[in-house]
N, C-alpha and C. Protein backbone atom coordinates (compact mmCIF):
# COMPACT_ATOMS: atom_id res chain seq x y z
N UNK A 1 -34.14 -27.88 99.40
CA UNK A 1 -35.11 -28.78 98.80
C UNK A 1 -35.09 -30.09 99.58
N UNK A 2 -36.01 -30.77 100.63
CA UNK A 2 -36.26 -31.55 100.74
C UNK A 2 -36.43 -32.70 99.75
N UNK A 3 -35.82 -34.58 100.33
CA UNK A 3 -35.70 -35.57 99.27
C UNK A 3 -37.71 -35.41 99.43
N UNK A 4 -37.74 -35.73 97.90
CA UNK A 4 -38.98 -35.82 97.60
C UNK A 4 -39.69 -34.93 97.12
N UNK A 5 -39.03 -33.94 97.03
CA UNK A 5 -39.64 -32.38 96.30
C UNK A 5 -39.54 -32.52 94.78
N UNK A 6 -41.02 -31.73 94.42
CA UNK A 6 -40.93 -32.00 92.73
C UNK A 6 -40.90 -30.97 92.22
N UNK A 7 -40.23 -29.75 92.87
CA UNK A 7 -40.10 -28.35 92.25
C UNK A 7 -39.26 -27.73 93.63
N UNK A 8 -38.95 -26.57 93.20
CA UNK A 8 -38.33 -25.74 94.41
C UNK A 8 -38.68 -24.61 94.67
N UNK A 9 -38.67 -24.00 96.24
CA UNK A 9 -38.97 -22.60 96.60
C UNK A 9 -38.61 -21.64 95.64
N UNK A 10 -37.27 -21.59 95.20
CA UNK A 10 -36.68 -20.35 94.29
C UNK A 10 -37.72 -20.63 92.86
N UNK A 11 -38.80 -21.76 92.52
CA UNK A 11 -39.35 -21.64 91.32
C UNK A 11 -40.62 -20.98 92.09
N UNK A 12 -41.11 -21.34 92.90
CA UNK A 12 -42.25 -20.90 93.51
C UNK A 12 -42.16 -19.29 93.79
N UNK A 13 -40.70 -19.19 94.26
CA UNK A 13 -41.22 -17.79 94.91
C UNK A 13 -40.70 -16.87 93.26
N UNK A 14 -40.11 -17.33 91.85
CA UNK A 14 -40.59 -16.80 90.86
C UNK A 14 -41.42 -16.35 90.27
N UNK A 15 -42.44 -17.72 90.26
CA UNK A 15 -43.98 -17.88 89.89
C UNK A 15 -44.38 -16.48 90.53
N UNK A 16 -44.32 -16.54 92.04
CA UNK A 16 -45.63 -15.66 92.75
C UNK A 16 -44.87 -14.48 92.50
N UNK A 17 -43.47 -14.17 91.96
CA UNK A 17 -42.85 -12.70 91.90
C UNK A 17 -42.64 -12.02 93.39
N UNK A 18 -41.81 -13.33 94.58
CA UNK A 18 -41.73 -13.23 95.46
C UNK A 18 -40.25 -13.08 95.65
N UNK A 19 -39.74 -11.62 96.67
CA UNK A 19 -38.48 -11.35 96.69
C UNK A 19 -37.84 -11.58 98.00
N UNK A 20 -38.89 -11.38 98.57
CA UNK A 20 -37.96 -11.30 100.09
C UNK A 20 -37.86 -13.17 100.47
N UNK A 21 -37.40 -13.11 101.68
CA UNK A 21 -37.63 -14.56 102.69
C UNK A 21 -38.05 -14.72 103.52
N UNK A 22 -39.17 -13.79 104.03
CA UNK A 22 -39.67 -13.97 105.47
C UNK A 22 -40.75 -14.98 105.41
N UNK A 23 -40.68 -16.09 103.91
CA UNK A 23 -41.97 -16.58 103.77
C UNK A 23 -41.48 -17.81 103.44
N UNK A 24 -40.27 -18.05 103.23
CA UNK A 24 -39.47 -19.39 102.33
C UNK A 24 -39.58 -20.13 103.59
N UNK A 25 -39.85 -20.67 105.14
CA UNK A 25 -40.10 -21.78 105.85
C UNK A 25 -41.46 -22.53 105.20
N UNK A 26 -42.74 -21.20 105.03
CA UNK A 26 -43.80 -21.81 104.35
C UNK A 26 -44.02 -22.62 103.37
N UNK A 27 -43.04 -21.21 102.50
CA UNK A 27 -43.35 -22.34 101.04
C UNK A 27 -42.63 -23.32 100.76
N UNK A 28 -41.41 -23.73 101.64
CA UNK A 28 -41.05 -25.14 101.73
C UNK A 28 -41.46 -26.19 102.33
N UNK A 29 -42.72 -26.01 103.33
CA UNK A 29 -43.66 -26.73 103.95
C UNK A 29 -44.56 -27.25 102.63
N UNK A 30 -44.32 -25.84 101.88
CA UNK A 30 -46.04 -25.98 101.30
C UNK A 30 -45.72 -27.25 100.13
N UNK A 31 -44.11 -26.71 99.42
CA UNK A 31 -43.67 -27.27 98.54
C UNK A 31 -43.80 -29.19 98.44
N UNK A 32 -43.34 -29.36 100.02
CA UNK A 32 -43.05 -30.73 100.14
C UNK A 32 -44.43 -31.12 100.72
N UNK A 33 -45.50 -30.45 100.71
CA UNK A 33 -46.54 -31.12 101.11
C UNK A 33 -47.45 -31.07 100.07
N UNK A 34 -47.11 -30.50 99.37
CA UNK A 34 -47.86 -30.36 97.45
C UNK A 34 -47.17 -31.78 96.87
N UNK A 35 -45.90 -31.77 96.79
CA UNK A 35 -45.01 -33.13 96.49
C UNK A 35 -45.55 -34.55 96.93
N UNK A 36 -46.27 -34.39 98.27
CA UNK A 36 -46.99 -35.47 98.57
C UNK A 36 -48.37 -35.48 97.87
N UNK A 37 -49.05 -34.65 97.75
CA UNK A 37 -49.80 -34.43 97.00
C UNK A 37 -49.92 -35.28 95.78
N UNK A 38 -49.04 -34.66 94.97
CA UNK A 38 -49.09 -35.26 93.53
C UNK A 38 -48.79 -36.55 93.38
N UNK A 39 -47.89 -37.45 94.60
CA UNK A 39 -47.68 -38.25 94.23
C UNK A 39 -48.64 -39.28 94.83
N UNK A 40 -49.52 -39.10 95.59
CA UNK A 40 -50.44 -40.02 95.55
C UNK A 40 -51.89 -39.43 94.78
N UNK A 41 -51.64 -38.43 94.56
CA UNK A 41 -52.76 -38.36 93.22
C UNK A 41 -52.46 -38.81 92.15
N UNK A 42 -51.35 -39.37 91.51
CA UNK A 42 -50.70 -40.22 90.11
C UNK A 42 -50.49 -41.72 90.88
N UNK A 43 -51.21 -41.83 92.35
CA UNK A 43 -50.76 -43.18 93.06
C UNK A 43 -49.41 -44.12 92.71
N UNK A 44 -48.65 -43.25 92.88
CA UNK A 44 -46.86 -43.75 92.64
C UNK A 44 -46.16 -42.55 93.10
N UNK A 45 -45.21 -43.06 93.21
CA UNK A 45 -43.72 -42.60 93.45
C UNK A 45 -43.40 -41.84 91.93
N UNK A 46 -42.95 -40.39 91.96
CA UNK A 46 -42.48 -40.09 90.39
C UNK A 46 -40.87 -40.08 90.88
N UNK A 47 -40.13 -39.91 91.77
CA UNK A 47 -38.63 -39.15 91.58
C UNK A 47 -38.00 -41.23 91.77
N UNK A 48 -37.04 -41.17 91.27
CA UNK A 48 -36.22 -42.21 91.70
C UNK A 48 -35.87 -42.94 92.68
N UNK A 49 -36.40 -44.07 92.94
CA UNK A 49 -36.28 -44.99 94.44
C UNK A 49 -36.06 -46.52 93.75
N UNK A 50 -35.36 -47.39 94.70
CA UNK A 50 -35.35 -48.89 94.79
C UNK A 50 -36.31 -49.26 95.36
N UNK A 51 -36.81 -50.65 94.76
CA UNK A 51 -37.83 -51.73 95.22
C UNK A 51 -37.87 -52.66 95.29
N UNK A 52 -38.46 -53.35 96.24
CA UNK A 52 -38.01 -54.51 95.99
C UNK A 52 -40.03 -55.26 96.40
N UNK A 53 -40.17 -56.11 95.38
CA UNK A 53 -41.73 -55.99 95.54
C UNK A 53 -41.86 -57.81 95.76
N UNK A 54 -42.88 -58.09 96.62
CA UNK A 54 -43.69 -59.44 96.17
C UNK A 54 -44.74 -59.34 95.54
N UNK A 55 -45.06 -60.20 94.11
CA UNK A 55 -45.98 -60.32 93.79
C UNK A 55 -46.52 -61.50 93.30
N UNK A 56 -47.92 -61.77 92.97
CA UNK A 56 -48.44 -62.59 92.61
C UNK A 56 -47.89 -62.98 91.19
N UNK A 57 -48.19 -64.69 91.18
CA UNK A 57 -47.86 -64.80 89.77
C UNK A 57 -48.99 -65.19 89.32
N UNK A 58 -49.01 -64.56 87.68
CA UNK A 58 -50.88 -64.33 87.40
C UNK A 58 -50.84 -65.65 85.83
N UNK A 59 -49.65 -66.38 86.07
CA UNK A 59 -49.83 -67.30 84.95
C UNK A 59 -49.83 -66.47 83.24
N UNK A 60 -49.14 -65.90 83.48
CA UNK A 60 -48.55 -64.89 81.95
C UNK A 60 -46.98 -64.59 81.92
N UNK A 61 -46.96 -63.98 80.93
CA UNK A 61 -45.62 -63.97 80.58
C UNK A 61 -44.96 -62.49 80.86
N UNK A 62 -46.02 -61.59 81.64
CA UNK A 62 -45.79 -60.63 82.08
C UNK A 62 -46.17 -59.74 82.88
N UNK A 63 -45.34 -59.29 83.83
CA UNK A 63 -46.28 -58.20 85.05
C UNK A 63 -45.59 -56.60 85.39
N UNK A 64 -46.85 -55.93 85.28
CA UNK A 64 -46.69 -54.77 84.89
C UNK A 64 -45.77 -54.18 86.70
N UNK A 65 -44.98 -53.18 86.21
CA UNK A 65 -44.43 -52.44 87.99
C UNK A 65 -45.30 -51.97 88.15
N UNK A 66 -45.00 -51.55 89.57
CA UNK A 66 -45.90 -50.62 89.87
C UNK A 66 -45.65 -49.10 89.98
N UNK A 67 -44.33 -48.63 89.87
CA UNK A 67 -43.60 -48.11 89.69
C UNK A 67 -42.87 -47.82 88.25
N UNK A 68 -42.87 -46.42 87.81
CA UNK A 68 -42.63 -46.63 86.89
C UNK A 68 -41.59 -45.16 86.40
N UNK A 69 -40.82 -44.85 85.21
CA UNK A 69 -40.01 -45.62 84.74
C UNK A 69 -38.80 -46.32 85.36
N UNK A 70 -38.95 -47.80 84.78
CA UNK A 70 -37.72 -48.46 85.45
C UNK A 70 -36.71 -48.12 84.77
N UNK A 71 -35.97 -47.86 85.89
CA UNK A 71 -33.67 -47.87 84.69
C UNK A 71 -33.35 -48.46 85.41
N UNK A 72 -33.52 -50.07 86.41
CA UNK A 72 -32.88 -51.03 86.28
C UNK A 72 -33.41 -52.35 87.23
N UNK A 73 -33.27 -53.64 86.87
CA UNK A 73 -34.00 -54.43 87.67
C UNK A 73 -32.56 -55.48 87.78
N UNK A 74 -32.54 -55.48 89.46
CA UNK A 74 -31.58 -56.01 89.82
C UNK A 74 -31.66 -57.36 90.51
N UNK A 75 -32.97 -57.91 90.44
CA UNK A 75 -33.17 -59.51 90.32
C UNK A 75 -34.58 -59.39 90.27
N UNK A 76 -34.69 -60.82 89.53
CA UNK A 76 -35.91 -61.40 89.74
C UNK A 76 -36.06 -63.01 90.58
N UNK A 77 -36.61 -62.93 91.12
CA UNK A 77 -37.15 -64.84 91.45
C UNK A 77 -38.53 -65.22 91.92
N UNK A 78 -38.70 -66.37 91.16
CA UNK A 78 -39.66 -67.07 90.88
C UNK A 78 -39.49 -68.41 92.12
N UNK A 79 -40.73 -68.34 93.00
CA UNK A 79 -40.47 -69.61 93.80
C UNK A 79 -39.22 -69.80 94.66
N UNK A 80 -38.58 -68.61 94.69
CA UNK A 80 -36.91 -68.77 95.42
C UNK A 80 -35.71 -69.06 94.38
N UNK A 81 -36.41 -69.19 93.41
CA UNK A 81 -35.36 -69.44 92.04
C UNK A 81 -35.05 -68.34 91.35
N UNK A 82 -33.48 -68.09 91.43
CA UNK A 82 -33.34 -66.85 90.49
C UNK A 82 -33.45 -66.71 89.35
N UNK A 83 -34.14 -65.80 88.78
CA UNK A 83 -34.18 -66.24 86.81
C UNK A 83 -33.36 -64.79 86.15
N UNK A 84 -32.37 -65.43 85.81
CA UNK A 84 -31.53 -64.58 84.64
C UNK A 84 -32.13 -63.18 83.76
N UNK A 85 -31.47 -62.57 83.54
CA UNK A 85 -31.99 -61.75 82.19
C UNK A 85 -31.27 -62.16 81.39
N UNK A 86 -32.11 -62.09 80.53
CA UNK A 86 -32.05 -62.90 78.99
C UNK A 86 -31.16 -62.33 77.99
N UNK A 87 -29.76 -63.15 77.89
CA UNK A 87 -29.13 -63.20 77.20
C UNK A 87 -29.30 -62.75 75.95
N UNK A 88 -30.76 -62.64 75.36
CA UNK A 88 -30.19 -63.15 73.62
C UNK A 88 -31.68 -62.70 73.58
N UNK A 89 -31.86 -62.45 72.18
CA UNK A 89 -33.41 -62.15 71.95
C UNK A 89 -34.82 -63.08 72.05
N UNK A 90 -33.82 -64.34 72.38
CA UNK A 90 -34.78 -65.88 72.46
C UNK A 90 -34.18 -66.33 73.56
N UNK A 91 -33.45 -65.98 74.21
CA UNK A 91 -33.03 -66.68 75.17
C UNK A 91 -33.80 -66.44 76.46
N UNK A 92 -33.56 -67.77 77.27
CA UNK A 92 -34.82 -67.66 78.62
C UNK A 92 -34.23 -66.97 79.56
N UNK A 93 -34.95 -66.08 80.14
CA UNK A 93 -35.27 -64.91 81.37
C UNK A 93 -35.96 -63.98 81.49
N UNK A 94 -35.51 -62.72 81.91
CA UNK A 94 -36.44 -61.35 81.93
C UNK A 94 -35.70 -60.41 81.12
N UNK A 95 -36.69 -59.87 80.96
CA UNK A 95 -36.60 -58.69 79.88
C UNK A 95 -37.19 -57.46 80.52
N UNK A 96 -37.24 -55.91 80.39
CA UNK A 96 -37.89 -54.99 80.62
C UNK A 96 -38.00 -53.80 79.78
N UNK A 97 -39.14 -52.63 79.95
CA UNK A 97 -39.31 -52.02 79.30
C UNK A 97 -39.12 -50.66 80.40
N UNK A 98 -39.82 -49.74 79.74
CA UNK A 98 -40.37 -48.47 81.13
C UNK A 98 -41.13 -49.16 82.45
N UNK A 99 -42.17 -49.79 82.00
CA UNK A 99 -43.32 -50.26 82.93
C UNK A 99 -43.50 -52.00 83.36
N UNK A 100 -42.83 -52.44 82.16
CA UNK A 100 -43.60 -53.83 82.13
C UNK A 100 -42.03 -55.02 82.45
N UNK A 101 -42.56 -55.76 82.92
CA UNK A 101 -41.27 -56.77 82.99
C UNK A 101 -42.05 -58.08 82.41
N UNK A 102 -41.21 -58.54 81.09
CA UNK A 102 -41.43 -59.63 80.59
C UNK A 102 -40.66 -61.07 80.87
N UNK A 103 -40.80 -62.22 80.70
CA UNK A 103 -40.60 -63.57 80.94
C UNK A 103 -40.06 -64.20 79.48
N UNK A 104 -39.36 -64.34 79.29
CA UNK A 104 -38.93 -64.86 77.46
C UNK A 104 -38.94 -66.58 78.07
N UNK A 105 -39.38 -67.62 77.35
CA UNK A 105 -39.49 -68.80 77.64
C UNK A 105 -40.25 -69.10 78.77
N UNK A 106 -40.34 -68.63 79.36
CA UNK A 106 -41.50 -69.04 80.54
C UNK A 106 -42.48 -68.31 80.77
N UNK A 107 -43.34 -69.07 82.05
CA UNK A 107 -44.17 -67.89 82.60
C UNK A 107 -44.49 -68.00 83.79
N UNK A 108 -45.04 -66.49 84.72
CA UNK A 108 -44.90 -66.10 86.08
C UNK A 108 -45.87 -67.54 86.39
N UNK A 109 -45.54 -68.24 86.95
CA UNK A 109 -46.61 -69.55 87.73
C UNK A 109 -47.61 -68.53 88.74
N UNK A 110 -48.70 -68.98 88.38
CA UNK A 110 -49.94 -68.63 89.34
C UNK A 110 -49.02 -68.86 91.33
N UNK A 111 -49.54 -68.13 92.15
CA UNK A 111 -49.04 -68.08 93.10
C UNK A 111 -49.31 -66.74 94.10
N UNK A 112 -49.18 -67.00 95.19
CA UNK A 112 -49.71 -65.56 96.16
C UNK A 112 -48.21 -65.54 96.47
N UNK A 113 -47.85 -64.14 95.99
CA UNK A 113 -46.42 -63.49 96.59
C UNK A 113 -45.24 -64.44 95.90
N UNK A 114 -45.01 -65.02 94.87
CA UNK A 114 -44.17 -66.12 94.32
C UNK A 114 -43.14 -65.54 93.34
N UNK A 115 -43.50 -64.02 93.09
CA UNK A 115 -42.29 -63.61 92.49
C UNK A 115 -41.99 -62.04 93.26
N UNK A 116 -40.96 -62.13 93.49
CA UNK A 116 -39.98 -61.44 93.89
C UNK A 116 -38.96 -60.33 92.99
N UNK A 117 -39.44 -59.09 92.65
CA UNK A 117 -38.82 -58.14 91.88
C UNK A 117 -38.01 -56.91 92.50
N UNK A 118 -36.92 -56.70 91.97
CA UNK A 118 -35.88 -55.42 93.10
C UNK A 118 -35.30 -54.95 91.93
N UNK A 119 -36.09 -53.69 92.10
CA UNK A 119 -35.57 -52.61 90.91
C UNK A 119 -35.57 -51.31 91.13
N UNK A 120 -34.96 -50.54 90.33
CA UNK A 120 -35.30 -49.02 90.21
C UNK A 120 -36.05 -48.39 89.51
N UNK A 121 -36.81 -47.48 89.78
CA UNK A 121 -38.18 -47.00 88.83
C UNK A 121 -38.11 -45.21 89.73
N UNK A 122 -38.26 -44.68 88.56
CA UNK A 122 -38.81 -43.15 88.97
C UNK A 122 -37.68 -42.36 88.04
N UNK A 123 -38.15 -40.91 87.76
CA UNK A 123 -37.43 -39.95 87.55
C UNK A 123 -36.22 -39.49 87.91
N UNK A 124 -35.17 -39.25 87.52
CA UNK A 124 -33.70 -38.59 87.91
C UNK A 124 -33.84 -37.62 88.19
N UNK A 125 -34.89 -36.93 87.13
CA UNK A 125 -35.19 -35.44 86.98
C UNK A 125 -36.66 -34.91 87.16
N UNK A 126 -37.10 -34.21 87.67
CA UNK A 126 -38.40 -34.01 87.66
C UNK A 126 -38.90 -33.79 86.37
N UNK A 127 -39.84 -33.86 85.39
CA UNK A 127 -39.76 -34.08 84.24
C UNK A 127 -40.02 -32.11 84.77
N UNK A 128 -40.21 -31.30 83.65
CA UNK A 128 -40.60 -29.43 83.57
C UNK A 128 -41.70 -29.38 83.89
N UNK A 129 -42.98 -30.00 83.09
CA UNK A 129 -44.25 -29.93 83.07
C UNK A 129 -44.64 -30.32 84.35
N UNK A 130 -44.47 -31.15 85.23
CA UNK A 130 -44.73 -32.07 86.58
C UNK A 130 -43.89 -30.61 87.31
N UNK A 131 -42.93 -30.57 87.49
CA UNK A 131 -42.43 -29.14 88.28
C UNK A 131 -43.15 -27.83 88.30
N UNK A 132 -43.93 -27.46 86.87
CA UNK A 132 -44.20 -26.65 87.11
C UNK A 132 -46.12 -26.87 87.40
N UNK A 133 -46.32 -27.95 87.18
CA UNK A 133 -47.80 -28.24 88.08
C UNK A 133 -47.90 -28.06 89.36
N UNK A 134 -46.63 -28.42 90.04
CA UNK A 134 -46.35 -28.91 91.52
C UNK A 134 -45.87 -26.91 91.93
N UNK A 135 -45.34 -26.40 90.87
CA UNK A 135 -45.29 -24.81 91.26
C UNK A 135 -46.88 -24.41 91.65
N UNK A 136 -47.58 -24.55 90.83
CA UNK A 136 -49.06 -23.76 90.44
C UNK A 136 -49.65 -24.38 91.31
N UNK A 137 -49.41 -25.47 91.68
CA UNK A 137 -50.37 -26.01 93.25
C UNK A 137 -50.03 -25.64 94.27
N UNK A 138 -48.64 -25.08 94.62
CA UNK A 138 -48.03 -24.51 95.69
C UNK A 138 -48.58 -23.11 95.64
N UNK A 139 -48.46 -22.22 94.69
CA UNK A 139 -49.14 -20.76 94.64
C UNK A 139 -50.24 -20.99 94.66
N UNK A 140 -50.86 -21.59 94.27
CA UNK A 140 -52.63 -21.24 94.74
C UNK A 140 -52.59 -22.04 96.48
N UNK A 141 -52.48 -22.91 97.12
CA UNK A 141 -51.98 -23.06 98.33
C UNK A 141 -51.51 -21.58 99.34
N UNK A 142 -50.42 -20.93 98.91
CA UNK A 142 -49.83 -20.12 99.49
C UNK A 142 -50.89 -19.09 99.28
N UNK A 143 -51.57 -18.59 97.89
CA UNK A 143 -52.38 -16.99 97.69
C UNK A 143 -53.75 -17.45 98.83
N UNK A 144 -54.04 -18.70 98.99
CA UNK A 144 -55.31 -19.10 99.49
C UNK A 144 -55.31 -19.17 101.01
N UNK A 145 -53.98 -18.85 101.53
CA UNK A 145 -53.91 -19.76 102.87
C UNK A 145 -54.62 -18.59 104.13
N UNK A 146 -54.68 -17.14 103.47
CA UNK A 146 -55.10 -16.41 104.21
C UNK A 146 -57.51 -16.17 104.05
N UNK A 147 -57.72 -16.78 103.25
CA UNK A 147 -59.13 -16.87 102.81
C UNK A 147 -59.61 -18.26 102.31
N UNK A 148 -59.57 -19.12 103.03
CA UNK A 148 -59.82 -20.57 102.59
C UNK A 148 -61.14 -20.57 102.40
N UNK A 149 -61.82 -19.97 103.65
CA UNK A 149 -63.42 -20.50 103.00
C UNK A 149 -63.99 -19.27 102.64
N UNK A 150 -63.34 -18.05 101.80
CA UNK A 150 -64.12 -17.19 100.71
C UNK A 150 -64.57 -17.77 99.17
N UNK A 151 -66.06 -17.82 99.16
CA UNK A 151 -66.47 -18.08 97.90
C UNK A 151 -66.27 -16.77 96.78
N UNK A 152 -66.82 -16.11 97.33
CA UNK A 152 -66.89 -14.93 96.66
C UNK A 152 -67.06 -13.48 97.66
N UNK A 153 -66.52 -12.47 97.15
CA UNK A 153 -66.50 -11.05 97.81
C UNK A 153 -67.11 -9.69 96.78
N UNK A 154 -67.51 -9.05 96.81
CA UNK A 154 -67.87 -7.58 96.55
C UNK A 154 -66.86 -6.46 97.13
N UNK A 155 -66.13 -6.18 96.25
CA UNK A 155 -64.76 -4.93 96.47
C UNK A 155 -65.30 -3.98 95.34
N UNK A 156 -65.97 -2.45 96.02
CA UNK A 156 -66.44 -1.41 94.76
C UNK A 156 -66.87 -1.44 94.07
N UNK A 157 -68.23 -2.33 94.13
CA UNK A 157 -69.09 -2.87 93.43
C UNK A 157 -68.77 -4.13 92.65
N UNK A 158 -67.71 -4.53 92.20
CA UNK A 158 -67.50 -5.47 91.53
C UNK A 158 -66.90 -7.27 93.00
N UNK A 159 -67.88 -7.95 91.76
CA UNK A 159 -67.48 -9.38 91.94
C UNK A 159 -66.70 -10.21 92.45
N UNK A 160 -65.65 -10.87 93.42
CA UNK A 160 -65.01 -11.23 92.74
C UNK A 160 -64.89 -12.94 93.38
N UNK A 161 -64.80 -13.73 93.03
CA UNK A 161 -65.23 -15.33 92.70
C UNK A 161 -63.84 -16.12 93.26
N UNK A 162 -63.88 -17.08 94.11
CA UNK A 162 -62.47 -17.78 94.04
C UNK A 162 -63.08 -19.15 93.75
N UNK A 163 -61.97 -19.78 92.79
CA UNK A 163 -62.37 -21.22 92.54
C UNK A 163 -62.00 -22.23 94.30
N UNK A 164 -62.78 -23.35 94.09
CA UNK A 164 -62.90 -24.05 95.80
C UNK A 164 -62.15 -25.05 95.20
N UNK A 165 -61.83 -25.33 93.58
CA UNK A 165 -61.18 -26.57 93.28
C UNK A 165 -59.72 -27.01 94.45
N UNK A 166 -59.26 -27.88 94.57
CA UNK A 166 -58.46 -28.57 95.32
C UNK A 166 -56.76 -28.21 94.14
N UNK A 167 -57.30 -28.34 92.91
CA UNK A 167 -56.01 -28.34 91.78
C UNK A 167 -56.57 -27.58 90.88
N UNK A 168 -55.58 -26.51 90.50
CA UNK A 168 -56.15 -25.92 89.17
C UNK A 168 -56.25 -27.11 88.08
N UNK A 169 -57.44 -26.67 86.95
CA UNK A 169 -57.66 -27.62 86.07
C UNK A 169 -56.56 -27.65 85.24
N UNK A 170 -55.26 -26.81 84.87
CA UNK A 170 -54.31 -26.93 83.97
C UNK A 170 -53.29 -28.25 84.35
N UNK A 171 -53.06 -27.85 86.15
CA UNK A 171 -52.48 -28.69 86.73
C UNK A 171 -53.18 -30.29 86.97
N UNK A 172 -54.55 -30.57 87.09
CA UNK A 172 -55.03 -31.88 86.71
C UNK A 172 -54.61 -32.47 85.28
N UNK A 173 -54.86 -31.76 84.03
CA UNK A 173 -54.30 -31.95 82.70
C UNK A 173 -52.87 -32.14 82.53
N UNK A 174 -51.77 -32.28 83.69
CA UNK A 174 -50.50 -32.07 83.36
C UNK A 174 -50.93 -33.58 84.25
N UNK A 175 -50.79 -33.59 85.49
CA UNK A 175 -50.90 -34.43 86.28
C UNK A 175 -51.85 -36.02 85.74
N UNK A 176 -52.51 -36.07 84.96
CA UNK A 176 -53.30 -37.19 84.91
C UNK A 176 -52.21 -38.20 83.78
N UNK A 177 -51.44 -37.59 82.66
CA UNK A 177 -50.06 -37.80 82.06
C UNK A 177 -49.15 -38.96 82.98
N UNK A 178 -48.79 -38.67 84.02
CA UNK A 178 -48.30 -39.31 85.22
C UNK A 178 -49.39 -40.25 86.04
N UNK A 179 -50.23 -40.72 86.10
CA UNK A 179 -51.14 -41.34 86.68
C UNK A 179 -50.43 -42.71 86.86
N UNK A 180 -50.76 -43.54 87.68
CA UNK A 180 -50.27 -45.03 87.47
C UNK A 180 -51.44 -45.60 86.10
N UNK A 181 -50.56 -46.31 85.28
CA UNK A 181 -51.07 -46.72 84.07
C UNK A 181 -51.61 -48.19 84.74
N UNK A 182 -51.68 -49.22 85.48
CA UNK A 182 -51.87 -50.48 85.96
C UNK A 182 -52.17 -50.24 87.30
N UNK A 183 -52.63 -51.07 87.49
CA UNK A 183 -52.96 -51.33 88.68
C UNK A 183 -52.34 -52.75 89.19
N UNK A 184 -51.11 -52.80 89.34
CA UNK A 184 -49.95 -54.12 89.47
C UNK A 184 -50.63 -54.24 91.16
């Protein structure tokens, strides 16, 4: 499994009821290039990484990551000034949630690039549902790679139709869940 994979060959080659290995270089191409996929179709990062961001200060008491869920923010500063996390439920500094980083007693001063955030945000775990989207985009990838531009065929009189979609629609419905919620 390549860093950055949001599922693995041994789930993929389940899915397709695939036994042998004369095919596992592919579908680990396919895997980690589906992985890119999803993650700029939810425009974020989903698996776990550090950041360290400049941003504007928008004169509020709070600015959303861009990145998201955070499990830990390991400074903030304002103007070159470090500001604390907040002691106490009233006490002045930062605070955080999953997404949002709050200001208790103050607020971000208007400014281009004036606050300075370094944190961690993303998944430990691939969540199941996101793994197994990132499966079902890899098998239709892999069943497709030999007939890309068949719309449709006639086999013994009968029909038969391939969808041209880019993502199955189950896998858009799993995937839009994960979307970036802000636009930080």
């Amino acid at each position: 499994m390549a860093t950055g994979d949001l599922c693995q060959v041994a789930d993929v080659k389940a899915f397709l009821s695939i036994t042998g290995s004369s095919d596992d270089a592919l579908l680990q191409t396919l895997v980690t290039n589906a992985s890119a996929f999803v993650n700029n179709y939810c425009n974020r990062n989903l698996l776990s990484a550090s950041y360290i961001e400049p941003r504007n200060g928008v004169g509020g008491d709070r600015l959303p990551f861009r990145q998201y869920p955070v499990t830990n923010v390991a400074s903030v500063t304002i103007d070159g000034q470090t500001i604390p996390a907040s002691a106490s439920p009233h006490g002045f500094g930062y605070v955080f949630d999953d997404d949002m980083l709050y200001l208790r007693g103050g607020l971000f001063p208007r400014g281009v690039q004036n606050v300075v955030i370094a944190y961690t945000a993303g998944f430990d775990t691939v969540p199941a549902d996101l793994s197994q989207a990132t499966v079902e985009i890899v098998a239709t990838k892999y069943k497709r790679r030999t007939d890309l531009h068949v719309s449709g065929k006639t086999l013994n009189g009968e029909v038969i139709s391939y969808t041209m979609a880019d993502v199955p629609a189950s896998c858009k419905t799993v995937l839009a869940n994960y979307q970036r919620r802000y636009m930080a």
